[in-house]
Protein backbone atom coordinates (compact mmCIF):
# COMPACT_ATOMS: atom_id res chain seq x y z
CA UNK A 1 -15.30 13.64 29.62
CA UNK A 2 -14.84 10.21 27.71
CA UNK A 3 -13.08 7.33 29.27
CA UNK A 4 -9.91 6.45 27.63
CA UNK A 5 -9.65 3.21 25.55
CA UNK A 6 -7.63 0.99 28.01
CA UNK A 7 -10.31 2.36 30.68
CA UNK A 8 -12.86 1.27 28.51
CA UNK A 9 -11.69 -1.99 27.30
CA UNK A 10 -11.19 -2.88 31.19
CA UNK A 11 -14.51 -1.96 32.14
CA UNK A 12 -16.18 -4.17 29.42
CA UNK A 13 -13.52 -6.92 30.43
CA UNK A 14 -15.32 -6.40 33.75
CA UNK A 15 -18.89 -6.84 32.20
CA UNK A 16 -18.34 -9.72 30.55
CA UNK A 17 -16.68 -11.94 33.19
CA UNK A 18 -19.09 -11.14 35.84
CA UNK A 19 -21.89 -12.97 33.12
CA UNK A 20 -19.76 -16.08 33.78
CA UNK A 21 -21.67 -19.31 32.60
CA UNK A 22 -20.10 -22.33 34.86
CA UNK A 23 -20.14 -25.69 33.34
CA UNK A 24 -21.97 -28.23 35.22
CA UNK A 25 -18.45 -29.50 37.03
CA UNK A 26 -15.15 -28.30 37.11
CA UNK A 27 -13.60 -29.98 34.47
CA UNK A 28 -12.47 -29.73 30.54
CA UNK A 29 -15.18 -32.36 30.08
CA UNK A 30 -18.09 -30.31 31.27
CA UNK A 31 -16.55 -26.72 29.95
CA UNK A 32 -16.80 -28.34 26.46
CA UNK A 33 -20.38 -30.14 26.91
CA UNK A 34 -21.53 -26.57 27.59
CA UNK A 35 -19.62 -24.37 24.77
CA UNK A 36 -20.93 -27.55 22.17
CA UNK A 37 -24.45 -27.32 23.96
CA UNK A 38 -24.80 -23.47 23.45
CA UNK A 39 -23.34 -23.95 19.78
CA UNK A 40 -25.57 -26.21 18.46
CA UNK A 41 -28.39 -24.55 19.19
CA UNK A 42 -27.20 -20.87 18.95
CA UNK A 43 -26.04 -19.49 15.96
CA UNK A 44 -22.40 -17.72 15.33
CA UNK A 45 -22.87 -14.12 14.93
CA UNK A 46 -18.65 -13.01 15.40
CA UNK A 47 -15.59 -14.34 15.28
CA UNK A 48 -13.40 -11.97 16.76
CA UNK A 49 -9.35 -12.34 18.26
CA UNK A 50 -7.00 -10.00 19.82
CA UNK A 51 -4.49 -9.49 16.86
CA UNK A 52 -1.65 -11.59 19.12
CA UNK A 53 0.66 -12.59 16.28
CA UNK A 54 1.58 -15.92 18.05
CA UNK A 55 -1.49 -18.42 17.39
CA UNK A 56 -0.62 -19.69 20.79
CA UNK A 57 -1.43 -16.78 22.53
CA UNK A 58 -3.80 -15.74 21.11
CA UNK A 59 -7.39 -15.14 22.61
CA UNK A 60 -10.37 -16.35 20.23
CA UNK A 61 -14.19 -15.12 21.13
CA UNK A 62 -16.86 -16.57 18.99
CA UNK A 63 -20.31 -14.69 19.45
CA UNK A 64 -23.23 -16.46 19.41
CA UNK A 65 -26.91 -15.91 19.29
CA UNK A 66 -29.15 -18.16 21.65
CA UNK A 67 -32.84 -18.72 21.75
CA UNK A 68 -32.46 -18.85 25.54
CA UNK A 69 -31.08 -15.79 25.78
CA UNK A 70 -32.56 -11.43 25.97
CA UNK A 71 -32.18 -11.00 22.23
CA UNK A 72 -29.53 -8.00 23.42
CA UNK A 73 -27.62 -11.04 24.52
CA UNK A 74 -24.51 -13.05 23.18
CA UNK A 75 -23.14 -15.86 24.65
CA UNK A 76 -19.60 -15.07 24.24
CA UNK A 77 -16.79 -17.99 24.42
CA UNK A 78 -13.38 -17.35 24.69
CA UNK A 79 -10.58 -18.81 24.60
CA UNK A 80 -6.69 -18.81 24.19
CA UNK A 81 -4.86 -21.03 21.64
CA UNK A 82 -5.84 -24.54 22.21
CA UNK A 83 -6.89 -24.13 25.60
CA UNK A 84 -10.06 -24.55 27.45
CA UNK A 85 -12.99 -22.38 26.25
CA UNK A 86 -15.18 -20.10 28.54
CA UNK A 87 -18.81 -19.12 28.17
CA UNK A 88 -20.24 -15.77 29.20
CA UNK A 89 -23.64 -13.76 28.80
CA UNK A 90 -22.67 -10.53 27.72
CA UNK A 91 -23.22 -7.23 25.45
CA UNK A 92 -22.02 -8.22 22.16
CA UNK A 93 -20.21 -4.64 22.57
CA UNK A 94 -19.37 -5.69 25.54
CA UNK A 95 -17.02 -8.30 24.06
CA UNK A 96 -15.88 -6.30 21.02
CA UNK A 97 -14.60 -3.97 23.58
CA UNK A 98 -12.93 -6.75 26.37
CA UNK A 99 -10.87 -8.24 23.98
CA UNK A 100 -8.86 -5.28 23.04
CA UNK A 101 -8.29 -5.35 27.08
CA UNK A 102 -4.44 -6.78 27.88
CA UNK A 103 -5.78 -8.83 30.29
CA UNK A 104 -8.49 -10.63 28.53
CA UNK A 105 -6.39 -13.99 28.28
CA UNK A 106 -8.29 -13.94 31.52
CA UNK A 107 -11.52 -14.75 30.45
């Protein structure tokens, strides 16, 4: 038997935040060194967003290839609106499938 979407998407939510990259302090500062870090020498690959209407609350991932990484690998960074941006090693599916997840403003 298949799992249901929402089962899925949750499950993959669950993937991808346990691959967690934390910056090297807890601050905007250091979240942003590390997002600009992995972006300059990664390469996009995705741009993906959960279909919110309201720009503001909407959740942005941005897929990106790494030299550092398994080539299975993304680094994944998401974000909501203008907020902070998280990084995460992850499935690229992985992602695809998390942000159809309610919950992924989360991440």
């Amino acid at each position: 038997m298949n799992a249901s979407p929402a089962h899925a998407a949750r499950t993959a939510l669950a993937r991808v935040s346990e691959g967690y990259v934390r910056p090297a302090e807890p601050t905007h500062a250091a979240a942003d060194e590390l997002w600009v870090r992995i972006a300059t020498r990664g390469r996009i690959v995705e741009r993906l967003h959960d279909g919110e209407r309201a720009e503001h609350l909407r959740v942005h991932a941005t897929l990106i290839e790494h030299p550092d990484l398994d080539p299975r690998l993304v680094y994944a960074v998401f974000g909501m609106g203008q907020g902070s941006l998280s990084v995460y090693k992850c499935l690229p599916e992985d992602a695809r499938e998390a942000i159809r997840d309610p919950a992924c403003f989360n991440l």
